[in-house]
Protein backbone atom coordinates (compact mmCIF):
# COMPACT_ATOMS: atom_id res chain seq x y z
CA UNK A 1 -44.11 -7.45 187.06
CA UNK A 2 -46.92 -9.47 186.25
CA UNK A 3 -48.69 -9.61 182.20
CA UNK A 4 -51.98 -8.55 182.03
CA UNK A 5 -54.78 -11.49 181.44
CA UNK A 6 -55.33 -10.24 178.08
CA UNK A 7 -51.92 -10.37 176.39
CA UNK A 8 -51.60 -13.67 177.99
CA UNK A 9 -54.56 -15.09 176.79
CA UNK A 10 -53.55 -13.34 173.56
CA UNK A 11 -50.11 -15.21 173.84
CA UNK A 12 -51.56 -18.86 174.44
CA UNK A 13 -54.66 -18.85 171.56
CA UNK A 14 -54.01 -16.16 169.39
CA UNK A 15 -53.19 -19.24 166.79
CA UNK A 16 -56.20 -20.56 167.80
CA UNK A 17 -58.32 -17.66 167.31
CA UNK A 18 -57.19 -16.77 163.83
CA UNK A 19 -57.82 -20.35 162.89
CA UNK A 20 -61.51 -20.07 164.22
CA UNK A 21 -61.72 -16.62 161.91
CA UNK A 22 -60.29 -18.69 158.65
CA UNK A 23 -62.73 -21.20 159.28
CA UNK A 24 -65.63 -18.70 159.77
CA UNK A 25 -64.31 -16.68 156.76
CA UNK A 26 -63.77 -19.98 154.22
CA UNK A 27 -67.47 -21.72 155.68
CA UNK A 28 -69.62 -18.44 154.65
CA UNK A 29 -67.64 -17.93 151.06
CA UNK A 30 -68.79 -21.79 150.66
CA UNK A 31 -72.38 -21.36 152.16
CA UNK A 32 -72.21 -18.09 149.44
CA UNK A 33 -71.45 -19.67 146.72
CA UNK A 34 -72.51 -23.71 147.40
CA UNK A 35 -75.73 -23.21 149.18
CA UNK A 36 -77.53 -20.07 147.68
CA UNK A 37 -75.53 -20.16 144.44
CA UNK A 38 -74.05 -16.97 144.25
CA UNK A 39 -71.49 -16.73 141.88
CA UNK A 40 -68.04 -15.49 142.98
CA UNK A 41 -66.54 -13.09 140.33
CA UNK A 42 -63.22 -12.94 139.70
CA UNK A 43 -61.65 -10.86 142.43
CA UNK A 44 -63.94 -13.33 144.97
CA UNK A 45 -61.78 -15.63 143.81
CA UNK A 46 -58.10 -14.34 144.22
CA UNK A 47 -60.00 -13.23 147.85
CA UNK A 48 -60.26 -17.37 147.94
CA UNK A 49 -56.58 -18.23 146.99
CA UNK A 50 -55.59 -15.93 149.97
CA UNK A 51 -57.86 -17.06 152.67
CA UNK A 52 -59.03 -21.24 151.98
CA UNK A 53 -55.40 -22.15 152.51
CA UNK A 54 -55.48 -20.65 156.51
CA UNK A 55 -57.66 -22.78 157.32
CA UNK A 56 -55.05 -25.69 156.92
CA UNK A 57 -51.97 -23.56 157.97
CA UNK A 58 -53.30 -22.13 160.87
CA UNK A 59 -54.88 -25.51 161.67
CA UNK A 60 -51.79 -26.88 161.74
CA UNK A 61 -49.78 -24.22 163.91
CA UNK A 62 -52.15 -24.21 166.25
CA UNK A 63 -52.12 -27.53 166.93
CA UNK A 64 -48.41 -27.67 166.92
CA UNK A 65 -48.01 -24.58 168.78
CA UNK A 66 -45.83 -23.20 166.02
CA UNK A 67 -45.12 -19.66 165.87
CA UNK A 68 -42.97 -19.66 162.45
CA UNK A 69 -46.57 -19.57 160.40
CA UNK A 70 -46.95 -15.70 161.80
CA UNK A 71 -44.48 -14.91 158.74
CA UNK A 72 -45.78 -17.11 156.57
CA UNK A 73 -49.53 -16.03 157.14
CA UNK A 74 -49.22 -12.18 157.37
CA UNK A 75 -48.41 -11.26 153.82
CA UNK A 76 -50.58 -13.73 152.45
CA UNK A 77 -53.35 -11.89 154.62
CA UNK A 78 -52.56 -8.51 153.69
CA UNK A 79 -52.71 -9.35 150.36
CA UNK A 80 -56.02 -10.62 150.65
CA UNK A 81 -57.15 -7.89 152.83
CA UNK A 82 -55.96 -5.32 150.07
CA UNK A 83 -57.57 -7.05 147.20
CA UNK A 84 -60.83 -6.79 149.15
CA UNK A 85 -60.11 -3.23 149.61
CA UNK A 86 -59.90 -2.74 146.32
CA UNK A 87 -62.70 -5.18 145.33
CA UNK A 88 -65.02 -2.93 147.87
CA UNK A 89 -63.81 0.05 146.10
CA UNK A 90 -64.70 -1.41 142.38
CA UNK A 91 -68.36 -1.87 144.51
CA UNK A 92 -68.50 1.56 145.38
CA UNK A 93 -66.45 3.84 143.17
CA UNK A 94 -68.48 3.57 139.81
CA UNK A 95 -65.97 5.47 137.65
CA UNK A 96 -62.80 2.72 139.28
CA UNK A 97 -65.47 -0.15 137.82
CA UNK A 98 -65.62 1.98 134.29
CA UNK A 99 -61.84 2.42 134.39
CA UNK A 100 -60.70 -1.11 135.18
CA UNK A 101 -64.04 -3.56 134.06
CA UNK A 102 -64.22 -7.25 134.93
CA UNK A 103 -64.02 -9.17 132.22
CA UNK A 104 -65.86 -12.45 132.08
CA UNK A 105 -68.26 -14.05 133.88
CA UNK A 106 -70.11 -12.21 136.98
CA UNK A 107 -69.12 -8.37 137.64
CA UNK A 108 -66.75 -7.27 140.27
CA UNK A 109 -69.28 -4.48 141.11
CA UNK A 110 -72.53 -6.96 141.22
CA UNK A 111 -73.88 -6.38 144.89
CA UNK A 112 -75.27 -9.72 145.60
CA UNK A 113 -75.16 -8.62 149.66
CA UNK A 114 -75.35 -5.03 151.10
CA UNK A 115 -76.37 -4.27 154.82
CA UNK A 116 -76.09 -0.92 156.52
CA UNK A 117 -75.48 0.63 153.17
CA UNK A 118 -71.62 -0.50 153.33
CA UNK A 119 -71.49 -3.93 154.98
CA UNK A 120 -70.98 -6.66 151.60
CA UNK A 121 -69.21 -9.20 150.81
CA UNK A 122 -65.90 -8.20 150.04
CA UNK A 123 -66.09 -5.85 153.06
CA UNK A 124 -66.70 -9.11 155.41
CA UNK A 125 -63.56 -10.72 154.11
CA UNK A 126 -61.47 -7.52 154.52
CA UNK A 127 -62.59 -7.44 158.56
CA UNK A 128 -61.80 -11.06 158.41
CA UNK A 129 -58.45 -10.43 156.66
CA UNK A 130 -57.84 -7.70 158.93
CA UNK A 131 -58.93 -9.72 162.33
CA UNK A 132 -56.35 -12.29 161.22
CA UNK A 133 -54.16 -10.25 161.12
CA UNK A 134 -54.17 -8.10 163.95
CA UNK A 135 -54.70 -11.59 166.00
CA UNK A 136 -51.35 -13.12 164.34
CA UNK A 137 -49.61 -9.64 165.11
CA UNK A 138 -50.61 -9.17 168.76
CA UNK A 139 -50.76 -12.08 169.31
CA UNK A 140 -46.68 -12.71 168.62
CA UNK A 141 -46.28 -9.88 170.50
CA UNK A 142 -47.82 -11.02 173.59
CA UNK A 143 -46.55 -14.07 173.40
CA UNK A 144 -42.90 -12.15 173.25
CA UNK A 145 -43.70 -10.08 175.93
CA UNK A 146 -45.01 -13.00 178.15
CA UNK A 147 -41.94 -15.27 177.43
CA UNK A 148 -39.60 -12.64 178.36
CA UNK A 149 -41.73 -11.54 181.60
CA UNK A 150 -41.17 -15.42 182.41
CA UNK A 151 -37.65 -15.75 181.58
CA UNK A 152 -36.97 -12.64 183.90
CA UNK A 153 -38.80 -13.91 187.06
């Protein structure tokens, strides 16, 4: 039995993809905060530590073809992705804000970007959190599942 053309297109640049989401993710945080001067707050930041160094690491497994980084990547995206769920909350829960306020420098809550009424910034690196992370996750998997379909032919 044949794989599908998905999972093995999945299995040869799913690296490759999450690289090109990193680099999306990292070059609009810059263009945020470099080019119309937005400053990040606090939790924009730790969102930052999470996501800037994927760029490099994915980078580099994709152009070495090296699978290892999946567990090496994940938690450090699922961390991000949960800050940003709970910097979208601090956006949109007023009394989570009051409870637990940012302290220096700009607010966790400031809105410089809404669109749709729910689409903002910490929102856009959550999808981009959770896109890597789906792609490193399938991605192994299909890449699994296409080895073994190869190794049993």
């Amino acid at each position: 039995m044949g794989t599908s053309g998905f999972k093995l297109f999945l299995s040869r640049y799913y690296l490759y993809l999450a690289w090109i989401v990193a680099i999306i993710a990292t070059g609009g945080s810059l263009f945020l905060s470099d080019v119309l001067h937005w400053e990040p707050c606090k939790l924009c930041w730790y969102q930052r530590i999470f996501m800037y160094p994927q760029v490099i690491l994915l980078g580099i497994a994709a152009y070495r073809h090296d699978r290892r980084i999946v567990s090496y990547a994940m938690p450090m995206t699922i961390i991000g992705g949960l800050i940003a769920i709970y910097h979208y909350a601090k956006q949109h829960i007023p009394a989570l804000d009051q409870l637990v306020p940012c302290t220096g420098g700009v607010s966790c809550s400031k809105d410089y970007f809404e669109y749709l009424g729910f689409i903002t910034i910490p929102f856009m690196a959550l999808v981009a959190f959770a896109v890597i992370t789906l792609l490193l996750w399938l991605g192994s998997r299909a890449y699994d599942k296409v080895a073994g379909a190869e190794e049993a032919e």
